[in-house]
Protein backbone atom coordinates (compact mmCIF):
# COMPACT_ATOMS: atom_id res chain seq x y z
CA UNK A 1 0.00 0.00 0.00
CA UNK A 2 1.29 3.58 -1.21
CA UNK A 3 2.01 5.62 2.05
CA UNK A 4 2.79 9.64 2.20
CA UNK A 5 3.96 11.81 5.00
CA UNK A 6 4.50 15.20 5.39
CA UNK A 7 5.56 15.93 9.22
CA UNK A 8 7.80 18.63 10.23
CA UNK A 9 8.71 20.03 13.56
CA UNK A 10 8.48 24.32 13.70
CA UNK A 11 11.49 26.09 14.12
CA UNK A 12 11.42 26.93 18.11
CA UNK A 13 14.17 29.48 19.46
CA UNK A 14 14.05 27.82 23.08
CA UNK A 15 16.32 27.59 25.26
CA UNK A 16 16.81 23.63 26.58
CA UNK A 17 17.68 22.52 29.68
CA UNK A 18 20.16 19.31 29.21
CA UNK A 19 19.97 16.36 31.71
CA UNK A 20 22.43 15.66 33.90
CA UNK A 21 24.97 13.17 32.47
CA UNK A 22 23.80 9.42 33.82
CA UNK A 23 20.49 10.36 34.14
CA UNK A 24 17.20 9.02 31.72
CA UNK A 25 14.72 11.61 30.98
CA UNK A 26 11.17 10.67 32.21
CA UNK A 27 8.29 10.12 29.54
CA UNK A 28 6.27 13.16 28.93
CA UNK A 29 2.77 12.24 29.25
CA UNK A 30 0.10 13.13 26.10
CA UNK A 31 -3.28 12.93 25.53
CA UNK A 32 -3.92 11.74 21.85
CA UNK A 33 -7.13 13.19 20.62
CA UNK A 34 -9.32 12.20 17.59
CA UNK A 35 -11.15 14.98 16.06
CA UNK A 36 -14.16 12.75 14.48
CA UNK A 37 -17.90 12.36 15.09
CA UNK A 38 -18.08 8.58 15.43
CA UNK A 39 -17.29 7.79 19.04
CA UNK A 40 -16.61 4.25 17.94
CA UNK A 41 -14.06 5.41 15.20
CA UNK A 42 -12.72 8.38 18.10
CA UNK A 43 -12.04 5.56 20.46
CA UNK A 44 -10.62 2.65 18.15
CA UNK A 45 -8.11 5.57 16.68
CA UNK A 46 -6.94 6.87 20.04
CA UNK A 47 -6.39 3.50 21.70
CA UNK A 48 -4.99 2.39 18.73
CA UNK A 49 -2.51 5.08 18.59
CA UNK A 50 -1.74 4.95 22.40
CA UNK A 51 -1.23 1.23 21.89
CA UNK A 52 1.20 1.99 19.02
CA UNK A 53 3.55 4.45 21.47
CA UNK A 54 3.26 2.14 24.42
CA UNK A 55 6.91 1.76 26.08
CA UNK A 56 7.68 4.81 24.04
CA UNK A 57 9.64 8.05 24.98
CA UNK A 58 5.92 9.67 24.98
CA UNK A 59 3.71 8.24 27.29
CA UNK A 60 -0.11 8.57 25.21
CA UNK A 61 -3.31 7.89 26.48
CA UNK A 62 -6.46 8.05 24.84
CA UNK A 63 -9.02 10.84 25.94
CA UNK A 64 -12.60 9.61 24.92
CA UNK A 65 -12.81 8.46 28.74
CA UNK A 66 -12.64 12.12 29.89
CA UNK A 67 -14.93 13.66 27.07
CA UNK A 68 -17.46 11.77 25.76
CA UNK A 69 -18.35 13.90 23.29
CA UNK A 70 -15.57 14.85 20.86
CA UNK A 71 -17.30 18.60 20.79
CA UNK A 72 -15.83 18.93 24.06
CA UNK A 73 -12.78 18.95 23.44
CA UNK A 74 -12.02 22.27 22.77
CA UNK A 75 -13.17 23.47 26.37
CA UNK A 76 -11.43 25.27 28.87
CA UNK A 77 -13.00 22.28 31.36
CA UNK A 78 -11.11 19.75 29.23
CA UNK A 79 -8.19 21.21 29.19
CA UNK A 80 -7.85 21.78 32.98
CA UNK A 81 -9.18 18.14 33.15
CA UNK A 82 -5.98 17.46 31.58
CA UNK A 83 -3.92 19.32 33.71
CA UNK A 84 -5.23 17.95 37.01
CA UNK A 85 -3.55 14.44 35.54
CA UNK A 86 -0.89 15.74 34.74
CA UNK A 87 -0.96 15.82 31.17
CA UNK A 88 1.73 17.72 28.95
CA UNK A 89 0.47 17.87 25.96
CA UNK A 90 -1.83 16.97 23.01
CA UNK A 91 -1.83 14.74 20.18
CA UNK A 92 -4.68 15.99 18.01
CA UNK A 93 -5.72 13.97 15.08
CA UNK A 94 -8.03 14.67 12.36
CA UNK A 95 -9.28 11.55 9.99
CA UNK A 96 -10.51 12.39 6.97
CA UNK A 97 -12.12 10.23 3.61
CA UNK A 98 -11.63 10.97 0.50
CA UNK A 99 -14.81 10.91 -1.40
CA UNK A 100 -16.41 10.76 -4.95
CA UNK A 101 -16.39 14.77 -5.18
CA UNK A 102 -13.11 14.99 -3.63
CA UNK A 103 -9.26 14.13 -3.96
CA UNK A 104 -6.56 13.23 -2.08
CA UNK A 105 -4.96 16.58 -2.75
CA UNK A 106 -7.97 18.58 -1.78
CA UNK A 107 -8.27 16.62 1.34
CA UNK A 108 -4.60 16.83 2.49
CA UNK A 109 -4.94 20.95 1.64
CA UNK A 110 -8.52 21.40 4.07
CA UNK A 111 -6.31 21.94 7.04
CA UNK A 112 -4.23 24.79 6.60
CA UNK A 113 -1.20 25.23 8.94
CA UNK A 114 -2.96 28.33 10.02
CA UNK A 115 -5.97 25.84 11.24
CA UNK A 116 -3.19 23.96 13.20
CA UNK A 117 -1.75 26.79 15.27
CA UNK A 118 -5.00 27.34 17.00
CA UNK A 119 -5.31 24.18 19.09
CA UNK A 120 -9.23 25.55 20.18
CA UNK A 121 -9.61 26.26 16.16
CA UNK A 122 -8.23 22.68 15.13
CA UNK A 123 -10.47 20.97 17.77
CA UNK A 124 -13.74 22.34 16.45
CA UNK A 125 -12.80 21.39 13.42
CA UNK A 126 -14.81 17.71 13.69
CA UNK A 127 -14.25 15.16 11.01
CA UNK A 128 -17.59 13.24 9.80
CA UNK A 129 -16.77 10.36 8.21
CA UNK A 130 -19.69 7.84 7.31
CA UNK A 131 -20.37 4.34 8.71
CA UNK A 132 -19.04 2.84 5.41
CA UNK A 133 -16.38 5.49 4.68
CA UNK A 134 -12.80 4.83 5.56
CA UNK A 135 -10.44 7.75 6.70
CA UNK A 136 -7.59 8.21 3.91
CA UNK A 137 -5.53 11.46 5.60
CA UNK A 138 -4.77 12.28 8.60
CA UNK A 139 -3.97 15.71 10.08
CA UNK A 140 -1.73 15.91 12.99
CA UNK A 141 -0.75 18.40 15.43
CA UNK A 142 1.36 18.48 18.58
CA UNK A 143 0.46 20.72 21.40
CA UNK A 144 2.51 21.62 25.17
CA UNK A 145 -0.42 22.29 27.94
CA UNK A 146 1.13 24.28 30.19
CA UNK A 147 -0.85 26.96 32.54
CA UNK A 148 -2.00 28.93 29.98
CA UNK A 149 -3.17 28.62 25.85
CA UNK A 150 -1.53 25.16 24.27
CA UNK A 151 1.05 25.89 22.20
CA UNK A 152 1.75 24.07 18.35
CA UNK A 153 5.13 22.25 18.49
CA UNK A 154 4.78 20.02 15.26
CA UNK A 155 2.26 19.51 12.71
CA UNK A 156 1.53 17.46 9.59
CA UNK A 157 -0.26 14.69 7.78
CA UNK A 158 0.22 11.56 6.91
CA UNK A 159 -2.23 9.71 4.56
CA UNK A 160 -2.85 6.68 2.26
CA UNK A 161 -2.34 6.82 -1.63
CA UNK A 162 -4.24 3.79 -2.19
CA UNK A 163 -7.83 2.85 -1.28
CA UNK A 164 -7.13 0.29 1.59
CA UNK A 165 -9.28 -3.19 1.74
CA UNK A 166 -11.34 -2.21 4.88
CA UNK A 167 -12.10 0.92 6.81
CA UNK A 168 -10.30 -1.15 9.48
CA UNK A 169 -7.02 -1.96 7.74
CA UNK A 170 -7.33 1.86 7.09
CA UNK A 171 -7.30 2.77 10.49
CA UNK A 172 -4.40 0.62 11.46
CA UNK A 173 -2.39 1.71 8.59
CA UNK A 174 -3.04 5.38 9.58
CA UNK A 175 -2.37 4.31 13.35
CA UNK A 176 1.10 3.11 12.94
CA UNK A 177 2.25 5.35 10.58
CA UNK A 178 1.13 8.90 12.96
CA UNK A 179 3.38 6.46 15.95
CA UNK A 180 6.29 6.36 13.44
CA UNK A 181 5.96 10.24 12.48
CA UNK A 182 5.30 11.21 16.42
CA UNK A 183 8.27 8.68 17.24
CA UNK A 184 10.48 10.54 15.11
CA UNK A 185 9.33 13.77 15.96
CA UNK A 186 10.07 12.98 20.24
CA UNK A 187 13.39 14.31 20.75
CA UNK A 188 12.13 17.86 19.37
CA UNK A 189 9.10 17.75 21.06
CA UNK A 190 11.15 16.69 24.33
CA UNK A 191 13.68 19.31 23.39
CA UNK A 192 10.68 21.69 22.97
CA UNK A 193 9.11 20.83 26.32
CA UNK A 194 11.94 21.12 28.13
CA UNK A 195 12.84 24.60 26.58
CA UNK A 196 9.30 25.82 27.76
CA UNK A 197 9.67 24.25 31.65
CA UNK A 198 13.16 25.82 31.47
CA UNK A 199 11.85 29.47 30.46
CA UNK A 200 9.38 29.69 33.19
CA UNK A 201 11.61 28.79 35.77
């Protein structure tokens, strides 16, 4: 199966804080999100996903158990929900299908990076994907929760050139292949993360 990926951290003038020699860093903890109507699609992607990065440098968990509904998402309640676990960041994902009136390239261009700054913006921005539809792109973006807004550290897509067999093998496919672009991506999120902690010391 064709694959595609486009996933490229932003240029962050931050200043790190190294670790002291000997020492492993601890996992930063994530919420993964799925931006999609189907709760039954929302949860298979985010488990799947968190599943994918388990024993990782990331630690991901999937969020459908604190918001139900995926329109809550983008609430200041959520967010602080977050933070009372002690959650670092987010891993938002978008799903998309690519339909009869649509293309691939039309799809992959609906989410602007503009769209992705905005975590609040990128949340409302709900996927519906039908019961017999399988998602083809996904849109990814990479946010620090800290005390105040999040803040974009990466974004991207990944997607699928060819139609895949089953809306499951779809999600799958998509699933491993945002853990290999978020697995590369770790030590300048880390680096990222750390930068931020160290600048409000």
């Amino acid at each position: 199966m064709g694959i595609r990926s486009v996933f490229g951290v932003l240029s962050l003038a931050l200043a790190c804080a190294a670790l002291p020699a000997g020492r492993a860093a601890a996992a930063e903890s994530f919420a993964v999100v799925a931006l999609v109507d189907d709760a039954k699609l929302r949860a298979e992607i985010e488990d799947g996903v968190a599943a994918e990065l388990d024993g990782k440098e990331l630690e991901v968990q999937a969020s459908h158990g604190l918001a139900e509904d995926v329109s809550e998402v983008a609430s200041k309640d959520f967010l602080a929900a977050l933070r009372k676990r002690k959650i670092e960041g987010i891993l938002a994902l978008r799903p998309a299908p690519v339909g009869e009136e649509t293309s691939l390239t039309s799809v992959r261009a609906a989410i602007t990076p503009e769209m992705l700054r905005d975590f609040r913006d990128f949340a409302k921005r709900v996927s519906r994907i039908g019961a017999s539809d399988a998602p083809i792109v996904m849109h990814i973006g990479v946010y620090s929760l800290g005390n105040r807004e999040p803040e974009l550290l990466t974004a991207g897509a990944t997607w699928l050139e060819k139609e895949p067999a089953s809306r499951e093998e779809a999600v799958k496919r998509l699933d491993e292949l945002v853990a290999l672009n978020v697995e590369r991506a770790t030590p300048q999120i880390r680096e990222a993360l750390s930068g931020r902690a160290g600048g409000k010391r």
